[in-house]
N, C-alpha and C. Protein backbone atom coordinates (compact mmCIF):
# COMPACT_ATOMS: atom_id res chain seq x y z
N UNK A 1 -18.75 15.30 -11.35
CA UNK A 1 -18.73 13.86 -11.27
C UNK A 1 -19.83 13.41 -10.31
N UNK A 2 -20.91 12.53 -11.04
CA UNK A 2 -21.50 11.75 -10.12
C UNK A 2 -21.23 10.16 -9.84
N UNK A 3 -21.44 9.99 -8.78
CA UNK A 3 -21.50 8.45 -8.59
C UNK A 3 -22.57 8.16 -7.81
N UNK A 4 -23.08 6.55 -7.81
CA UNK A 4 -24.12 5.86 -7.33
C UNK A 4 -23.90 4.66 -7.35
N UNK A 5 -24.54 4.05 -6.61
CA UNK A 5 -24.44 2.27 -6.37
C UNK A 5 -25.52 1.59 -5.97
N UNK A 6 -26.00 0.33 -6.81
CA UNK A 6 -27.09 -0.46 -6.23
C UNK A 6 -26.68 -1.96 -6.85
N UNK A 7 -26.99 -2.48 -5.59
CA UNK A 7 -26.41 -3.81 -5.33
C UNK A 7 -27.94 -4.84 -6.27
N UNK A 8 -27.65 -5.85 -7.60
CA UNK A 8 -28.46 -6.99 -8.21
C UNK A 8 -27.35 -8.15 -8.73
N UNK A 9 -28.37 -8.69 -8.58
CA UNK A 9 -27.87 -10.12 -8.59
C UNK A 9 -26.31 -10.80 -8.18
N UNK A 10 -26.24 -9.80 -6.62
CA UNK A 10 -25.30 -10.32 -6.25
C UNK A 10 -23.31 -9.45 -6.42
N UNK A 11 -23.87 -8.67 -7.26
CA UNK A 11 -22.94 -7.88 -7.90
C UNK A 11 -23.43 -6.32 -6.82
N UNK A 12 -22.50 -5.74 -6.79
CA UNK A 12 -22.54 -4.02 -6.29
C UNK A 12 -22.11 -3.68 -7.67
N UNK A 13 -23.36 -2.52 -8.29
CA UNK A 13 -22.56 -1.73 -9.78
C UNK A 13 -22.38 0.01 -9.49
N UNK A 14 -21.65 0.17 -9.04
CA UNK A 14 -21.24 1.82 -9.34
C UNK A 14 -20.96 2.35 -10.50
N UNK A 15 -21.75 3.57 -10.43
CA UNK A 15 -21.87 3.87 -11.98
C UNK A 15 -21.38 5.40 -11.84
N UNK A 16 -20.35 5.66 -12.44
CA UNK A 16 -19.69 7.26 -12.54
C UNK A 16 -20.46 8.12 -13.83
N UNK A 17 -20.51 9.27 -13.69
CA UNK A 17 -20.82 10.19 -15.09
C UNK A 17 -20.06 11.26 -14.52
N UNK A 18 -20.03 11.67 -15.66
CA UNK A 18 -19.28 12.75 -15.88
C UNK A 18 -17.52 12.90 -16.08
N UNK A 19 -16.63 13.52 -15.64
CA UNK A 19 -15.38 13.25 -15.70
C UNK A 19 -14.62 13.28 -14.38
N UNK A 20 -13.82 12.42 -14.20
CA UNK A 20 -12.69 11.95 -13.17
C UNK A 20 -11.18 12.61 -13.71
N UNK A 21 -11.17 13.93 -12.76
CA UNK A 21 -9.64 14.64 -13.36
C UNK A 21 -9.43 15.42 -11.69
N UNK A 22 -8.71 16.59 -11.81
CA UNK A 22 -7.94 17.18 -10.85
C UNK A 22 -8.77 17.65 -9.97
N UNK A 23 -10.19 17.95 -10.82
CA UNK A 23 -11.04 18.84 -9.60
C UNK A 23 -11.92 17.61 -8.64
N UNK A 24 -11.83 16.30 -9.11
CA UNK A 24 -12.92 15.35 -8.75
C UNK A 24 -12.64 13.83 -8.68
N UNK A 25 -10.93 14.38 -8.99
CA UNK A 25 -10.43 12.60 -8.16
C UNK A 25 -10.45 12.41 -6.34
N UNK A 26 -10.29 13.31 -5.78
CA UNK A 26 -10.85 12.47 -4.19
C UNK A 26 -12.12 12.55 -3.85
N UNK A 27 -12.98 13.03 -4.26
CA UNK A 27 -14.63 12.49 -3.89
C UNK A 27 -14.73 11.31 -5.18
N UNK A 28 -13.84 11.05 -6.11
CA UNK A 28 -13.84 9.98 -6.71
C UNK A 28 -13.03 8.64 -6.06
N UNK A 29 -12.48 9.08 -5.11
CA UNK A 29 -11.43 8.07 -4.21
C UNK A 29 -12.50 7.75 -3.05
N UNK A 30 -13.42 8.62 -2.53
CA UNK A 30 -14.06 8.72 -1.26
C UNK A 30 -15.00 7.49 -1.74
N UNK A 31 -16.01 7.83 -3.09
CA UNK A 31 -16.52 7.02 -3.52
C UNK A 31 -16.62 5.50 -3.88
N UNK A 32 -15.45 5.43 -4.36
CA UNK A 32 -14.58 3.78 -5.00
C UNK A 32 -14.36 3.52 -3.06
N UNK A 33 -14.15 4.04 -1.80
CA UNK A 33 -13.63 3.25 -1.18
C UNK A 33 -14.94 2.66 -0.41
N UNK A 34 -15.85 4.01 -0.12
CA UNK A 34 -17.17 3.22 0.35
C UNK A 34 -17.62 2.17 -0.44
N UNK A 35 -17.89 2.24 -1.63
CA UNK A 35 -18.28 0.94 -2.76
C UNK A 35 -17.62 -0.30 -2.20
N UNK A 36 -16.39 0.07 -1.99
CA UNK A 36 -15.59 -1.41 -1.58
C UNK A 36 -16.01 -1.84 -0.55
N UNK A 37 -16.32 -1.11 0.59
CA UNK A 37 -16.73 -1.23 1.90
C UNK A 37 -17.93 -1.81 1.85
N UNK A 38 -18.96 -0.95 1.01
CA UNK A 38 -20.48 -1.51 1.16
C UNK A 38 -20.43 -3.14 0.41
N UNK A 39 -19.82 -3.42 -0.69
CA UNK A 39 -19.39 -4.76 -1.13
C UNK A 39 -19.32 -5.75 -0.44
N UNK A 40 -18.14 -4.87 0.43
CA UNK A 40 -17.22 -6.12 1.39
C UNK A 40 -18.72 -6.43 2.58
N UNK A 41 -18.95 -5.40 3.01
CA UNK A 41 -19.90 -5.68 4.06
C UNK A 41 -21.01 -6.59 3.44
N UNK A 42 -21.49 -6.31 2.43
CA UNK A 42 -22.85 -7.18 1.50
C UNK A 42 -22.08 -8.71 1.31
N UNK A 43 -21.01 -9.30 1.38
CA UNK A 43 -19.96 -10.17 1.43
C UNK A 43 -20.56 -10.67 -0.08
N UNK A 44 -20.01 -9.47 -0.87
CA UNK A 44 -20.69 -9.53 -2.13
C UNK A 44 -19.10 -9.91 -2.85
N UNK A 45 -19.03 -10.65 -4.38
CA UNK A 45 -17.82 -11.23 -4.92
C UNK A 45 -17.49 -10.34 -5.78
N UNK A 46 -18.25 -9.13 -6.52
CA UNK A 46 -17.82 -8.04 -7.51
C UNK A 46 -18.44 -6.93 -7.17
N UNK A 47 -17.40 -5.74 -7.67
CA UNK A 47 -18.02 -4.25 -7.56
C UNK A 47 -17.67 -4.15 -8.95
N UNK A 48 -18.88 -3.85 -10.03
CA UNK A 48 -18.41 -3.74 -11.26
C UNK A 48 -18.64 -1.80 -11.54
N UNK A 49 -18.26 -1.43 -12.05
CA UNK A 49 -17.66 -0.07 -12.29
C UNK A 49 -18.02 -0.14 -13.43
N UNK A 50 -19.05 1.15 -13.27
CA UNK A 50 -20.17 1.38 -15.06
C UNK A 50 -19.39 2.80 -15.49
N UNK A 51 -18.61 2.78 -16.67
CA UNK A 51 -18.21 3.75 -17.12
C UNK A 51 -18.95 4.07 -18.33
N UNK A 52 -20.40 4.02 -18.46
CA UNK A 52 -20.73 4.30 -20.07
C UNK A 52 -21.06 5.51 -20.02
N UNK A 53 -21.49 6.28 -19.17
CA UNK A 53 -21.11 7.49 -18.78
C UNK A 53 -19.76 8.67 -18.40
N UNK A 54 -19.00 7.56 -18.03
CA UNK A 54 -17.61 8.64 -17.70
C UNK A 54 -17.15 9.32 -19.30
N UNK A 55 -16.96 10.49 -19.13
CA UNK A 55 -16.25 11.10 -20.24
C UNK A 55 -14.87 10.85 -20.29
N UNK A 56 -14.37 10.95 -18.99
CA UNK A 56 -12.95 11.16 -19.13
C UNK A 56 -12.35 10.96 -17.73
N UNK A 57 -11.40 10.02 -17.57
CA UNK A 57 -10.37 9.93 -16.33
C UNK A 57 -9.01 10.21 -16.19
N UNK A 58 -8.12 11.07 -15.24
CA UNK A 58 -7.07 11.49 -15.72
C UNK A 58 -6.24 10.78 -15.08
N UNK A 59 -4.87 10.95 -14.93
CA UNK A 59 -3.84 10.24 -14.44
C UNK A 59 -3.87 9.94 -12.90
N UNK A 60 -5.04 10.48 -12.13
CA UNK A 60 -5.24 10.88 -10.77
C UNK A 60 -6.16 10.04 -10.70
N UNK A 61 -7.46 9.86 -11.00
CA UNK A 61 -8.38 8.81 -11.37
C UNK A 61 -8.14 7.54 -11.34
N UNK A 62 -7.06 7.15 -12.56
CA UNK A 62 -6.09 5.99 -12.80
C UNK A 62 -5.49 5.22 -11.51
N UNK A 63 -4.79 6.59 -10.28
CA UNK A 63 -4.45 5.87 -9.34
C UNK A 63 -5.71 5.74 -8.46
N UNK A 64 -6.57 6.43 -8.11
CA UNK A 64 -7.54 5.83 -7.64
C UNK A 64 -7.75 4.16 -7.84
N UNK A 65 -8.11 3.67 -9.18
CA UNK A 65 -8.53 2.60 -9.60
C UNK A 65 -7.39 1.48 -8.76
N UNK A 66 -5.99 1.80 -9.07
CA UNK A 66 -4.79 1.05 -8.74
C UNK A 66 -5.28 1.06 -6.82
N UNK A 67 -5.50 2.05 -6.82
CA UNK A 67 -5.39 2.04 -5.03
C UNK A 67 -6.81 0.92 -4.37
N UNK A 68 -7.94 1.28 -5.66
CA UNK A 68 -9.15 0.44 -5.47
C UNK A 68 -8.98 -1.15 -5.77
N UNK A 69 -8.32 -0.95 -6.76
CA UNK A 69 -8.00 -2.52 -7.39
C UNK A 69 -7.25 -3.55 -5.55
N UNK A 70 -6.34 -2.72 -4.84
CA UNK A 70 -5.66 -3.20 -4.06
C UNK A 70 -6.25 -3.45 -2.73
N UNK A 71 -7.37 -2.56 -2.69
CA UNK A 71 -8.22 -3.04 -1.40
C UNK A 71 -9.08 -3.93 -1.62
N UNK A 72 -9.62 -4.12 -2.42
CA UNK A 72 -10.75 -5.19 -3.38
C UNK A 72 -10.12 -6.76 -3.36
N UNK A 73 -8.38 -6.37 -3.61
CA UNK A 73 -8.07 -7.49 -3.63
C UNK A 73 -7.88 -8.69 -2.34
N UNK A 74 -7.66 -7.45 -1.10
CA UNK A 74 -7.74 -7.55 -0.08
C UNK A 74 -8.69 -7.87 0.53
N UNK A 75 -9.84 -7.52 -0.02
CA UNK A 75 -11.19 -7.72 0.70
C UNK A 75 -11.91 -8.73 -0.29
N UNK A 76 -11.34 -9.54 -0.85
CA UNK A 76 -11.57 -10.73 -1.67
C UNK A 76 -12.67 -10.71 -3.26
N UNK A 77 -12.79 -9.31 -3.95
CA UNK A 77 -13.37 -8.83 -4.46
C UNK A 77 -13.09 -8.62 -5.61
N UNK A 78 -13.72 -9.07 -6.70
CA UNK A 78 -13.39 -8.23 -8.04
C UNK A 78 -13.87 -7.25 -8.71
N UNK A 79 -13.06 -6.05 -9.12
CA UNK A 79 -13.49 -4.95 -9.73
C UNK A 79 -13.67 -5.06 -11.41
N UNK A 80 -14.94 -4.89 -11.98
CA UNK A 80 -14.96 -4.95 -13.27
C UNK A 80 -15.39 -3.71 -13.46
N UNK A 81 -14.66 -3.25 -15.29
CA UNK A 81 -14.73 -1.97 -15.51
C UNK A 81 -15.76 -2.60 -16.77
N UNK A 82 -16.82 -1.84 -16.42
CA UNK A 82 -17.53 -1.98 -17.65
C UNK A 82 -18.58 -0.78 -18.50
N UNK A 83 -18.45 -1.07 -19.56
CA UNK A 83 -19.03 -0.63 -20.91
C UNK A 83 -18.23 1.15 -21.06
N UNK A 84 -16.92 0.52 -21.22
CA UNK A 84 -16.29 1.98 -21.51
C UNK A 84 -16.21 2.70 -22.56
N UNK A 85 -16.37 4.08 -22.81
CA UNK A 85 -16.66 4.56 -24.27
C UNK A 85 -15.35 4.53 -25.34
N UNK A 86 -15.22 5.09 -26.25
CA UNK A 86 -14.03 4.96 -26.70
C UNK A 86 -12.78 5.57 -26.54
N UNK A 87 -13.19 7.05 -25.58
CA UNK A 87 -12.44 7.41 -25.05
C UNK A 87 -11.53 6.87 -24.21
N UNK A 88 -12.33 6.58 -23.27
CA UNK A 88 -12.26 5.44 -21.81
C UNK A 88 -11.60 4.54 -21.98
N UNK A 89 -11.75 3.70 -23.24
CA UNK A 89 -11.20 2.38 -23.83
C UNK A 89 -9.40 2.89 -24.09
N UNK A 90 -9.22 3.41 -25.10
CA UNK A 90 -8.21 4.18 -25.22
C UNK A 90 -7.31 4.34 -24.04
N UNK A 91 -7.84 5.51 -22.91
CA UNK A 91 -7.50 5.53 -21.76
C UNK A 91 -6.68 4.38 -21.09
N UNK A 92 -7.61 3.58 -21.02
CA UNK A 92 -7.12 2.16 -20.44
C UNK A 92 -6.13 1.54 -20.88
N UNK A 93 -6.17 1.28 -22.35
CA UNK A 93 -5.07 0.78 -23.62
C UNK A 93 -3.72 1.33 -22.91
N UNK A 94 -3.55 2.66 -23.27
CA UNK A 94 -2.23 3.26 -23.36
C UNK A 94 -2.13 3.04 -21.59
N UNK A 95 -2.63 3.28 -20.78
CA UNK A 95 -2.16 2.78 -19.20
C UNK A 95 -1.82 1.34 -18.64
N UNK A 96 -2.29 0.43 -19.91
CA UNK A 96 -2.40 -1.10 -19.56
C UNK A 96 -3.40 -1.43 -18.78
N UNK A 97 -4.01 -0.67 -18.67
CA UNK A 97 -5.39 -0.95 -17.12
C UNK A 97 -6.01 -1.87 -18.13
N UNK A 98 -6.16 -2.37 -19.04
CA UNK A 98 -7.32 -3.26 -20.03
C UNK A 98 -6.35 -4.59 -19.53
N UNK A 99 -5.35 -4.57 -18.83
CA UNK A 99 -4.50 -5.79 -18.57
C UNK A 99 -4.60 -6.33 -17.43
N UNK A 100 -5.03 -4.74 -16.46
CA UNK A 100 -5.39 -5.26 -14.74
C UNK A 100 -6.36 -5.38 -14.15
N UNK A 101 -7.36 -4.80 -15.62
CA UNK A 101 -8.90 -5.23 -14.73
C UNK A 101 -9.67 -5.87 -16.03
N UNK A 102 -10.59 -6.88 -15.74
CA UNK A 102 -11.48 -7.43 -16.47
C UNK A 102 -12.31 -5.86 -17.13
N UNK A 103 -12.18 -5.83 -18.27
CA UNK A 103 -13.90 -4.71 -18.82
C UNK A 103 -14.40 -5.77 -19.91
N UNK A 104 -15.84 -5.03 -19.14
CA UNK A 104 -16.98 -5.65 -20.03
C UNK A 104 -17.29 -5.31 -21.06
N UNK A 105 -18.03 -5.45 -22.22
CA UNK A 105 -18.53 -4.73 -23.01
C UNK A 105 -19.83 -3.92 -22.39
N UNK A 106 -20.24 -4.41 -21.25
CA UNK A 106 -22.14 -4.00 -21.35
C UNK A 106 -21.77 -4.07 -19.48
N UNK A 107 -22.86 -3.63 -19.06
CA UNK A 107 -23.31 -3.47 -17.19
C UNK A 107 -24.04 -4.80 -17.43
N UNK A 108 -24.48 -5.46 -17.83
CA UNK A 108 -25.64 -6.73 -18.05
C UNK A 108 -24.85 -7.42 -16.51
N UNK A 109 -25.77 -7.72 -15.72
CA UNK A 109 -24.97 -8.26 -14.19
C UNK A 109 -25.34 -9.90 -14.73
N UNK A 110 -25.93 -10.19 -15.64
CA UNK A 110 -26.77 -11.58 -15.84
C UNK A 110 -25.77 -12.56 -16.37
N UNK A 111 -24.24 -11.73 -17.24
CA UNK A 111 -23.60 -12.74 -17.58
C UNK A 111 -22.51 -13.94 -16.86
C-alpha cells in the first residue's frame, strides 16, 4: 500500500494504491490520520480520498475510514471518497459507506 497527498485548489487529495487489508491497515490508519492533521492545519474544508487505484479494502480498512470519518468531523472537515473502481464501489454498497461518505465519480478538485 502506497499513499500520498498534495494539497490544490484548496482541497488535500490522498491518493491510496494498492490494497488496504490485514497486512496494511495501520500504516493505512497512520496515513488517513496525518492527512487529517495536515488538512486541519492547512485549515483546509476537504480531504478527498483517491481510490482509483485501491484494489481492495478489508473490513479493517473500513474501520479506519469510520475512525477517519470521526476526526474529520471533529476537525470540521469533509472526507470524499473518490473515483472508486468497481470493486471498491461494491465494497462500499454492501458496508453502506456509499451512505456515509460523499464518492465522486472522478479526483477533478474543480467541481
Amino acid at each position: 500500500m502506497d499513499f500520498s497527498c498534495r494539497s490544490t485548489d484548496g482541497i488535500l487529495v490522498a491518493a491510496v494504491h494498492g490494497r488496504v487489508d490485514e497486512s496494511t491497515w495501520e500504516a493505512f490508519a497512520d496515513q488517513m490520520s496525518g492527512a487529517i492533521d495536515q488538512a486541519a492545519g492547512e485549515k483546509l474544508s476537504e480531504l478527498m480520498l483517491d481510490l482509483s487505484n485501491l484494489a481492495y479494502m478489508s473490513s479493517r480498512g473500513l474501520r479506519v475510514l469510520t475512525i477517519a470519518k470521526r476526526r474529520a468531523d471533529t476537525a470540521g472537515l469533509t472526507i470524499t471518497l473518490a473515483a472508486p473502481n468497481e470493486v471498491m464501489r461494491e465494497i462500499l454498497a454492501i458496508s453502506r459507506y456509499d451512505k456515509l461518505f460523499h464518492i465522486s465519480d472522478s479526483v477533478d478538485t474543480g467541481q
